[in-house]
C-alpha atoms as a PDB file:
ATOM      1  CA  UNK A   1      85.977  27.059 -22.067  1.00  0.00           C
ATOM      2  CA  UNK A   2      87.386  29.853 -20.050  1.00  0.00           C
ATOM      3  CA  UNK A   3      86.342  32.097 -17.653  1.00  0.00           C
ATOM      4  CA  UNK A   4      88.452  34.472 -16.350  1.00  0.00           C
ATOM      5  CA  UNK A   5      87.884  36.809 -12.960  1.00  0.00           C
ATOM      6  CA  UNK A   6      85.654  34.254 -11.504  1.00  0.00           C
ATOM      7  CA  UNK A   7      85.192  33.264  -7.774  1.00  0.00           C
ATOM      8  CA  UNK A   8      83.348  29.932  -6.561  1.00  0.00           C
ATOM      9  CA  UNK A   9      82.771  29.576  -2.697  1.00  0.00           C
ATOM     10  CA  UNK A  10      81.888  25.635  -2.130  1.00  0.00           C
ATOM     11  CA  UNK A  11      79.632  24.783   0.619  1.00  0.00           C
ATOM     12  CA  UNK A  12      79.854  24.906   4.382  1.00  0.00           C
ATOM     13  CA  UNK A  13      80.366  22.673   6.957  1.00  0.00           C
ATOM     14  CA  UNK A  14      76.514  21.101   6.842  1.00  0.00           C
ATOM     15  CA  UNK A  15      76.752  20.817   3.123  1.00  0.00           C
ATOM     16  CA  UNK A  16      79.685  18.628   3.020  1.00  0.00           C
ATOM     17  CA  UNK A  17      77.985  15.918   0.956  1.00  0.00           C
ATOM     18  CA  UNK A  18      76.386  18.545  -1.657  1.00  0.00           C
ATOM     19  CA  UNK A  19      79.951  20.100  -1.996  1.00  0.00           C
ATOM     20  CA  UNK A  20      81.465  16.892  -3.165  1.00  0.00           C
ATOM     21  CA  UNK A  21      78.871  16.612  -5.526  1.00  0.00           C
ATOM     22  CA  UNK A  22      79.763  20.213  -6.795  1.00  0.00           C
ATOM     23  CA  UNK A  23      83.629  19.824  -6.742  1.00  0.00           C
ATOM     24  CA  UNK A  24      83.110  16.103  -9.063  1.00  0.00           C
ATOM     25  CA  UNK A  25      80.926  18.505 -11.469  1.00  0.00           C
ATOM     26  CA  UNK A  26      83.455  21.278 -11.569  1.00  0.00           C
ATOM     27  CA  UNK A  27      86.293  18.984 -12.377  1.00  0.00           C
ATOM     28  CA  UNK A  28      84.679  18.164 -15.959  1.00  0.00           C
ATOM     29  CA  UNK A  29      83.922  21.588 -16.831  1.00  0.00           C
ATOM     30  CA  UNK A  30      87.291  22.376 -18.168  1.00  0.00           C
ATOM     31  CA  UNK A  31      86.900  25.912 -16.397  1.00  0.00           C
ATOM     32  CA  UNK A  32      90.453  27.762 -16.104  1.00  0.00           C
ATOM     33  CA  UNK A  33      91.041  30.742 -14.088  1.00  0.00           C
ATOM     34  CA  UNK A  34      88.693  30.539 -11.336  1.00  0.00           C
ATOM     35  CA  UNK A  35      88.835  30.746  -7.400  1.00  0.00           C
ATOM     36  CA  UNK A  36      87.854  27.781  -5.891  1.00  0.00           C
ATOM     37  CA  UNK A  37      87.169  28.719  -2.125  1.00  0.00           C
ATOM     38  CA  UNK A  38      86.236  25.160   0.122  1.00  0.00           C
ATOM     39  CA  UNK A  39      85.715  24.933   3.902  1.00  0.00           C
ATOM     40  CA  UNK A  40      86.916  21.185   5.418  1.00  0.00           C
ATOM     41  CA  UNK A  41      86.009  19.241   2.323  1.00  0.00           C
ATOM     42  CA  UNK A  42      87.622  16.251   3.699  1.00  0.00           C
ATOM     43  CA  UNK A  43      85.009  16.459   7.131  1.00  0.00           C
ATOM     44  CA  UNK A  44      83.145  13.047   7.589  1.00  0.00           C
ATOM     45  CA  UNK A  45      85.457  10.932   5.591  1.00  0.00           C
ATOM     46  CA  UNK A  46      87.865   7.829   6.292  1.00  0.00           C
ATOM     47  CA  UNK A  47      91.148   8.386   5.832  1.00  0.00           C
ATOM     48  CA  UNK A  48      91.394   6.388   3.048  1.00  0.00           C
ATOM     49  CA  UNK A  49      89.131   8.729   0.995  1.00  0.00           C
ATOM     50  CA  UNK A  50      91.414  11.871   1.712  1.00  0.00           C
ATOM     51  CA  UNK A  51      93.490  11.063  -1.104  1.00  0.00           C
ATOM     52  CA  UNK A  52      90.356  11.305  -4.125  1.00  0.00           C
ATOM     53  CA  UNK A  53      89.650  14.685  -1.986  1.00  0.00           C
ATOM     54  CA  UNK A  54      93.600  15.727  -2.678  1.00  0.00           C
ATOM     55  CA  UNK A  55      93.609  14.231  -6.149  1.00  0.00           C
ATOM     56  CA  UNK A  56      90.784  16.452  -7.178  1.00  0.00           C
ATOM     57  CA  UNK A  57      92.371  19.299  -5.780  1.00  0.00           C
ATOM     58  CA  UNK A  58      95.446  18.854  -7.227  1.00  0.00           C
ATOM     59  CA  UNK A  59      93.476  18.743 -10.691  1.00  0.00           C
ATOM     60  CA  UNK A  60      92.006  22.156 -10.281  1.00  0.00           C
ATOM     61  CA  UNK A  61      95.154  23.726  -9.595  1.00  0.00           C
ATOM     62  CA  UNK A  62      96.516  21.902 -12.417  1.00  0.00           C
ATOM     63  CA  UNK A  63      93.586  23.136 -14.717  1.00  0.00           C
ATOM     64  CA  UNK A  64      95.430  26.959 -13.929  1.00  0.00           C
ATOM     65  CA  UNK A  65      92.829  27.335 -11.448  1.00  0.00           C
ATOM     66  CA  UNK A  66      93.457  28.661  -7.787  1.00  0.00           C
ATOM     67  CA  UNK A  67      92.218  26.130  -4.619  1.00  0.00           C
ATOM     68  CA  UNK A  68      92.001  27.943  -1.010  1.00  0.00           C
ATOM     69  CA  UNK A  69      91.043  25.159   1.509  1.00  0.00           C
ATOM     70  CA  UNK A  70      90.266  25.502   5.136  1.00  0.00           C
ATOM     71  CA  UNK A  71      91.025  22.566   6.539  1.00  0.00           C
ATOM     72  CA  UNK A  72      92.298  20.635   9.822  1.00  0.00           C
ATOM     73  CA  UNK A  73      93.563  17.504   8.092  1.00  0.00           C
ATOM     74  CA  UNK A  74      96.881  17.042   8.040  1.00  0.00           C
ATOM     75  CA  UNK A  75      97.514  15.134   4.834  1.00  0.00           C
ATOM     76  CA  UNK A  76      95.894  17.625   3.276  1.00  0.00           C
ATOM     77  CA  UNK A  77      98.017  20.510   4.901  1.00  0.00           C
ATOM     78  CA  UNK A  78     100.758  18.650   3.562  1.00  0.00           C
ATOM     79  CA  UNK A  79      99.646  18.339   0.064  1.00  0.00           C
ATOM     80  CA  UNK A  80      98.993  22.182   0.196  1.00  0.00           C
ATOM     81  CA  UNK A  81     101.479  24.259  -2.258  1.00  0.00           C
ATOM     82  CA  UNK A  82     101.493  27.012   0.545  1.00  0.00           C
ATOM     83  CA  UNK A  83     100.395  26.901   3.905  1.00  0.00           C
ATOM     84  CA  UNK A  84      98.608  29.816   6.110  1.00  0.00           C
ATOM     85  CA  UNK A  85      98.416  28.653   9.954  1.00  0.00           C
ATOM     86  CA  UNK A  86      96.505  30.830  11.982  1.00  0.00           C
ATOM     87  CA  UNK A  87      96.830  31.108  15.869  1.00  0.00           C
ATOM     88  CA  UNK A  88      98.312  30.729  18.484  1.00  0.00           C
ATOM     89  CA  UNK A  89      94.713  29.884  19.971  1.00  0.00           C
ATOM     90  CA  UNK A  90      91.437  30.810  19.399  1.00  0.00           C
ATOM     91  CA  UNK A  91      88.738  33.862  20.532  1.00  0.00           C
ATOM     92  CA  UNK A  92      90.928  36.895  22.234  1.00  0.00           C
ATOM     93  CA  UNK A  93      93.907  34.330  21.755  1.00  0.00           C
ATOM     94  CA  UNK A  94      93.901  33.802  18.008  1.00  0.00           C
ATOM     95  CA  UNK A  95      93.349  36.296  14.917  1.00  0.00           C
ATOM     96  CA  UNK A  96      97.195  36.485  13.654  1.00  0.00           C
ATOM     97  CA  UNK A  97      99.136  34.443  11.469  1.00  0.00           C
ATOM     98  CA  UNK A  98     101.875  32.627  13.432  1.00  0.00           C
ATOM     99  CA  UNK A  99     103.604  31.256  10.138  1.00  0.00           C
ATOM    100  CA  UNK A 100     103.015  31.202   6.500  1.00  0.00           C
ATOM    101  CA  UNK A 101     104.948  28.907   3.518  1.00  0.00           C
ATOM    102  CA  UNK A 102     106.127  25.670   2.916  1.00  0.00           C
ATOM    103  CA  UNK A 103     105.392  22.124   4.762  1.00  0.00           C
ATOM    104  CA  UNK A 104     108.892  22.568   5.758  1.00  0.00           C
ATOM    105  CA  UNK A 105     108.700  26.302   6.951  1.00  0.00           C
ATOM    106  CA  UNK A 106     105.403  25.456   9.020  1.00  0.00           C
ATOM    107  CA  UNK A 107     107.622  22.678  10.546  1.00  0.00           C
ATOM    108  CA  UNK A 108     110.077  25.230  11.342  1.00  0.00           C
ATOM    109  CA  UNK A 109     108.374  27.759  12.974  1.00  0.00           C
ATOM    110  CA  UNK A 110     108.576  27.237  16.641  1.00  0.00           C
ATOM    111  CA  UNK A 111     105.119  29.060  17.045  1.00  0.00           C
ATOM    112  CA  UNK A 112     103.377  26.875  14.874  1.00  0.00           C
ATOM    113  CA  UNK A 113     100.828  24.409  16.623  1.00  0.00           C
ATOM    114  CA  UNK A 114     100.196  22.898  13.399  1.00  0.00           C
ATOM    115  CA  UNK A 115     103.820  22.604  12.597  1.00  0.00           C
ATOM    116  CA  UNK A 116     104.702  20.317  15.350  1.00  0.00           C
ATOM    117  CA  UNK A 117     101.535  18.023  14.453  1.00  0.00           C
ATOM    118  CA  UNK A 118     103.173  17.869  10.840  1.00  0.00           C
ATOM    119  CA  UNK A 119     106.698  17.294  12.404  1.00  0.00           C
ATOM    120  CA  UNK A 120     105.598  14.477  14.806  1.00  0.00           C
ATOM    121  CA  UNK A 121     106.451  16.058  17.747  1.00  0.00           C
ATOM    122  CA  UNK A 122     103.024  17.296  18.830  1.00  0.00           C
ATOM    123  CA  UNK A 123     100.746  13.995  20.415  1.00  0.00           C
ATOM    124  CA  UNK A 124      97.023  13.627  21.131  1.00  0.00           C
ATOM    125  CA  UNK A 125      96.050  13.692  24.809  1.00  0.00           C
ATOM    126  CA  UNK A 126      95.269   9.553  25.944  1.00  0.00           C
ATOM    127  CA  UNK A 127      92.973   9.043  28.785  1.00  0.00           C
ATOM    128  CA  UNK A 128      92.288   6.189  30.606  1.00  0.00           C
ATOM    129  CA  UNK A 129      89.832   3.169  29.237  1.00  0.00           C
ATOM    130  CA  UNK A 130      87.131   3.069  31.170  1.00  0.00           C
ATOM    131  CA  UNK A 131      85.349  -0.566  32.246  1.00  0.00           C
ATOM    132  CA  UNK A 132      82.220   0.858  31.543  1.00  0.00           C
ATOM    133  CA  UNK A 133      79.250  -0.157  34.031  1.00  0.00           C
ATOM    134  CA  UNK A 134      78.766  -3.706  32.464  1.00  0.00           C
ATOM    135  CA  UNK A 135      75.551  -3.044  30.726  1.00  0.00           C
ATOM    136  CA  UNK A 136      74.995  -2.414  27.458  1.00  0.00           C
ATOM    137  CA  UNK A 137      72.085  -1.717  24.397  1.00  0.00           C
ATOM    138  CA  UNK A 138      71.533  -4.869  22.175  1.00  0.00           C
ATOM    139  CA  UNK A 139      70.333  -4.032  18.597  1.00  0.00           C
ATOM    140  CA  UNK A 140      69.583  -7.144  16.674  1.00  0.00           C
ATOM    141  CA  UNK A 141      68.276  -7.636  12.826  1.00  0.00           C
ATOM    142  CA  UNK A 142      69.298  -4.167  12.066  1.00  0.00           C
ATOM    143  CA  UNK A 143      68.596  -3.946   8.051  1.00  0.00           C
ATOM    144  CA  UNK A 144      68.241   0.291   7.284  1.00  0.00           C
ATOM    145  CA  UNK A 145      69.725   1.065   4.106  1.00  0.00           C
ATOM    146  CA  UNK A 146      72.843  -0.980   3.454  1.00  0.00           C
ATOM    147  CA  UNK A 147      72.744  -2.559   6.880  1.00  0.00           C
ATOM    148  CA  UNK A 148      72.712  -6.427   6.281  1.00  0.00           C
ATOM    149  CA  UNK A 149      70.479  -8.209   9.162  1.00  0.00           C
ATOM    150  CA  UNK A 150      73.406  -6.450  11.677  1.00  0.00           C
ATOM    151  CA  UNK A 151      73.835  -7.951  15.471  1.00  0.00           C
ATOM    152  CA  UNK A 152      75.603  -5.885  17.819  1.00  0.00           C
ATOM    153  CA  UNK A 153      76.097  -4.653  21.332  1.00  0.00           C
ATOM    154  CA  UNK A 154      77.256  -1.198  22.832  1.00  0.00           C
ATOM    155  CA  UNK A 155      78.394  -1.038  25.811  1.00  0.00           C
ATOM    156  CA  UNK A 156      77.312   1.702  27.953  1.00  0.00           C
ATOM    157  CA  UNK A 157      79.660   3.993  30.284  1.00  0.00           C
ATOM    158  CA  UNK A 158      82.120   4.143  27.753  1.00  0.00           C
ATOM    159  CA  UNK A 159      83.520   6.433  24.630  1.00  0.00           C
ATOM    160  CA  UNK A 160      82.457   3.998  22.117  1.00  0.00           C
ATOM    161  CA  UNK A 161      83.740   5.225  18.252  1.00  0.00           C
ATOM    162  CA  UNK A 162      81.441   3.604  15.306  1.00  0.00           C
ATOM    163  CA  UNK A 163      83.979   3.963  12.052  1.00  0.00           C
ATOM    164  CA  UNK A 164      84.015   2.913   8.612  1.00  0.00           C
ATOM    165  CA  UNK A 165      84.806   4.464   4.729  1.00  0.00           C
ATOM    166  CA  UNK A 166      82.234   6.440   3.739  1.00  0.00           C
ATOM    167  CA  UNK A 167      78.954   4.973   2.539  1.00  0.00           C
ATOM    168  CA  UNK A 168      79.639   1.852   4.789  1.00  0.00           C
ATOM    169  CA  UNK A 169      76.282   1.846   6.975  1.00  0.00           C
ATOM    170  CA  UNK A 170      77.570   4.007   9.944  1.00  0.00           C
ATOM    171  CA  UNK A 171      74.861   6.622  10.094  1.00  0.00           C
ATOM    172  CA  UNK A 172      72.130   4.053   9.310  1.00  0.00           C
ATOM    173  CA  UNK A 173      72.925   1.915  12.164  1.00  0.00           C
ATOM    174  CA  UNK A 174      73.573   4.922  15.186  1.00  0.00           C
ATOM    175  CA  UNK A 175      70.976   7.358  13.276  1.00  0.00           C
ATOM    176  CA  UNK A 176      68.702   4.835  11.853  1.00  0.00           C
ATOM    177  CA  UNK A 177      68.444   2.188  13.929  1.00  0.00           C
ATOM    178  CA  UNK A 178      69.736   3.493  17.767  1.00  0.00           C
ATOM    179  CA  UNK A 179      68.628   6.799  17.002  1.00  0.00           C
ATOM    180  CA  UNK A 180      65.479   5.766  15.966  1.00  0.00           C
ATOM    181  CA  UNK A 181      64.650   3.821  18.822  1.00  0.00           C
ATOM    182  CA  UNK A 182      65.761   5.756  21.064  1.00  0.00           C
ATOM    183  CA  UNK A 183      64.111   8.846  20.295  1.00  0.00           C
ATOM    184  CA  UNK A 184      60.413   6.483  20.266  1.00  0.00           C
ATOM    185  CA  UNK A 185      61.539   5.233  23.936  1.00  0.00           C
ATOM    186  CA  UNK A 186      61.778   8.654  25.087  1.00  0.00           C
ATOM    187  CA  UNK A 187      60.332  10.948  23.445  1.00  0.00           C
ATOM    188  CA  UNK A 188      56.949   9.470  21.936  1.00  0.00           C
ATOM    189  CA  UNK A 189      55.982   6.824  24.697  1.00  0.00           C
ATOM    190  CA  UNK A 190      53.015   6.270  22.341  1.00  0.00           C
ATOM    191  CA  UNK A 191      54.638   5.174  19.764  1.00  0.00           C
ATOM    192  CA  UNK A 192      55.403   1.399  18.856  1.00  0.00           C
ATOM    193  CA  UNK A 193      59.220   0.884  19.958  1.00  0.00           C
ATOM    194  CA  UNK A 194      61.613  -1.363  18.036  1.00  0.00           C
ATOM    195  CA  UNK A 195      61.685  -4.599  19.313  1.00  0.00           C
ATOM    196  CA  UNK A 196      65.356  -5.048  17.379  1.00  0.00           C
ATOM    197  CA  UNK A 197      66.597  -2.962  20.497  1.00  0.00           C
ATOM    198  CA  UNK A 198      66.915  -3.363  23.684  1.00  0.00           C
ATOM    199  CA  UNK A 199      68.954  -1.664  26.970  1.00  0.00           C
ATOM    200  CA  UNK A 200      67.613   1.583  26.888  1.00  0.00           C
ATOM    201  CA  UNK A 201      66.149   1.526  30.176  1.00  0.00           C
ATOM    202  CA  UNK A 202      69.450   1.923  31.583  1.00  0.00           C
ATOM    203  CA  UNK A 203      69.558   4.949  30.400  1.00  0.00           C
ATOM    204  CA  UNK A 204      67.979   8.747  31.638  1.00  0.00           C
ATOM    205  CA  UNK A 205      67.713  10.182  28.382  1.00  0.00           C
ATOM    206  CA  UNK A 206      69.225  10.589  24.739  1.00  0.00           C
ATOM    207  CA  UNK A 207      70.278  13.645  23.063  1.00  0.00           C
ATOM    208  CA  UNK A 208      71.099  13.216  19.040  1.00  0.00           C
ATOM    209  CA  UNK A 209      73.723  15.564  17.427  1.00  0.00           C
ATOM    210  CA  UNK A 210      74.048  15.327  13.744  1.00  0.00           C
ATOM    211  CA  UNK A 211      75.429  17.543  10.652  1.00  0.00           C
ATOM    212  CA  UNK A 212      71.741  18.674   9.732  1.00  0.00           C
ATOM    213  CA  UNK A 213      71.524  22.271   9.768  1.00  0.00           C
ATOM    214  CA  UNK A 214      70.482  24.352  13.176  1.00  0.00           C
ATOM    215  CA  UNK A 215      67.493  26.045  11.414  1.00  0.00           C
ATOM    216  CA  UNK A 216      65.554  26.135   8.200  1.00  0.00           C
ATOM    217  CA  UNK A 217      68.362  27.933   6.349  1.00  0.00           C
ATOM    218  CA  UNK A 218      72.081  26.339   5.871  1.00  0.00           C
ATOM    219  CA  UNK A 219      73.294  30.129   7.002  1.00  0.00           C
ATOM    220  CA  UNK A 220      71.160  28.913  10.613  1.00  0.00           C
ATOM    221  CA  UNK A 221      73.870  29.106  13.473  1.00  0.00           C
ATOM    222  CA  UNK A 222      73.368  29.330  17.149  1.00  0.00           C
ATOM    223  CA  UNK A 223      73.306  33.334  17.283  1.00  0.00           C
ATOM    224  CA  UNK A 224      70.242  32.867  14.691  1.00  0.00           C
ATOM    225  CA  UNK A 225      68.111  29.954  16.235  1.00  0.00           C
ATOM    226  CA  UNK A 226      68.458  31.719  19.490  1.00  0.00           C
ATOM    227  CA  UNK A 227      67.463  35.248  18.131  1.00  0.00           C
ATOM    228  CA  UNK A 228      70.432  36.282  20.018  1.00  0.00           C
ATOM    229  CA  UNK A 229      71.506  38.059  16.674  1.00  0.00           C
ATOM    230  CA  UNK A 230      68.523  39.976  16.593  1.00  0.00           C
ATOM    231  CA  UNK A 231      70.108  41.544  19.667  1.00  0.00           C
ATOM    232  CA  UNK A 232      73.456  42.135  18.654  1.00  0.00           C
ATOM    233  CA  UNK A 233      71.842  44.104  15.501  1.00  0.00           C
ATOM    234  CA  UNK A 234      69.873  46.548  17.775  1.00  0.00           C
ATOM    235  CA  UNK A 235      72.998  47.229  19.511  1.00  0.00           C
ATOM    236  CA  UNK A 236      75.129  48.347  16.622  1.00  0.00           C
ATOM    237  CA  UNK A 237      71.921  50.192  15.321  1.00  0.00           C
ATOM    238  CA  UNK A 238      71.868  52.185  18.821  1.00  0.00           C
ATOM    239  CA  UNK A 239      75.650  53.226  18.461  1.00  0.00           C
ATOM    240  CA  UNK A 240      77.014  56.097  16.452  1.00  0.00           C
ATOM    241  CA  UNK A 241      79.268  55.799  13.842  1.00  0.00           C
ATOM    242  CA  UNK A 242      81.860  57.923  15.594  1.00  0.00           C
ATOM    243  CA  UNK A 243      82.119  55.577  18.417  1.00  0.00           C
ATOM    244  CA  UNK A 244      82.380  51.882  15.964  1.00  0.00           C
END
């Protein structure tokens, strides 16, 4: 089957999940000719699950289709055909293209920030490990989802990571279980708390940020919730066409 002329766009950043799903559908529809358009496919997963993301990719393209990616990844800017870096910073600072090309022309290009991350030569800021303040939240006989009977403590006053391949029980155990708890310790005093977790005294207060959308609608952003848009569209309405 062919379709020629056609443009897909593929998800946004909330929808990462559902455009996975869409992009393993797409690959057996033998479609040629057709712009696939992605944003960060390759957010939320381990590293070792950025090479399926390429591989499927790499398969469109091969079909005689065309693949535009934003992404941040780096193995993924490498397996790229052509690279478009935009920069030098963001806001007021950014809105040009610094380079364009090859892996090896983005390395080149001495105003390139992502050039010098594919190079080597650019390095992520270290800070200092912190000792933390010797306390910590104890969640015991965790069993949501995939979760089997977990123990395990974590420690407070430090930048603790939880990691993992995808589908390995990470978002069951901080969203499920911690999450869960937490929210009934401090939000619904009411409610019946978890007696799998303890150490949350310690703390003032817990604040949840997740990859569900801001609003009802997956278009919901910040300017939206806040209604702050509805401002910005009475100001254009007041000005004059001569003057935008």
């Amino acid at each position: 089957m062919e379709s020629m002329g056609m443009t897909m766009e593929i998800g946004s950043r909330p929808m990462v999940d559902s455009q996975r799903i869409k992009l393993a559908s797409i690959l057996g529809s033998n479609l040629t000719g057709v712009l696939y358009v992605l944003d960060e496919p390759s957010a939320g997963l381990h590293s070792r699950d950025t090479e399926k993301i390429i591989c499927a990719l790499r398969q469109l393209r091969d079909m005689g289709n065309t693949v535009i990616v934003i992404e941040h990844d780096l193995d993924i800017i490498r397996a790229a055909d052509h690279i478009v870096d935009f920069g030098p910073g963001a806001g007021r600072n950014g809105g040009r293209i610094v380079a364009a090309g090859t892996v090896s022309e983005i390395i080149q290009s001495p105003e390139s920030v992502t050039g010098k991350y594919l190079s080597g030569r650019g390095s992520y800021t270290r800070s200092m490990r912190f000792a933390g303040n010797g306390q910590s939240i104890q969640i015991r006989h965790a069993k949501t989802n995939n979760l089997k009977d977990l123990n395990l403590d974590i420690p407070l006053g430090k930048f603790v990571t939880v990691t993992g391949v995808s589908g390995a029980g990470k978002s069951s155990l901080v969203f499920g279980e911690l999450g869960e708890a937490a929210d009934a310790w401090f939000h619904q005093p009411k409610r019946n708390h978890r007696d799998n977790c303890k150490g949350l005294e310690s703390l003032d207060n817990v604040v949840m940020i997740g990859q569900t959308t801001i609003g009802r609608s997956t278009r919901s952003n910040a300017a939206t919730y806040t209604d702050i848009f509805s401002e910005i569209r009475n100001l254009y309405a007041s000005i004059s066409k001569n003057k935008i």
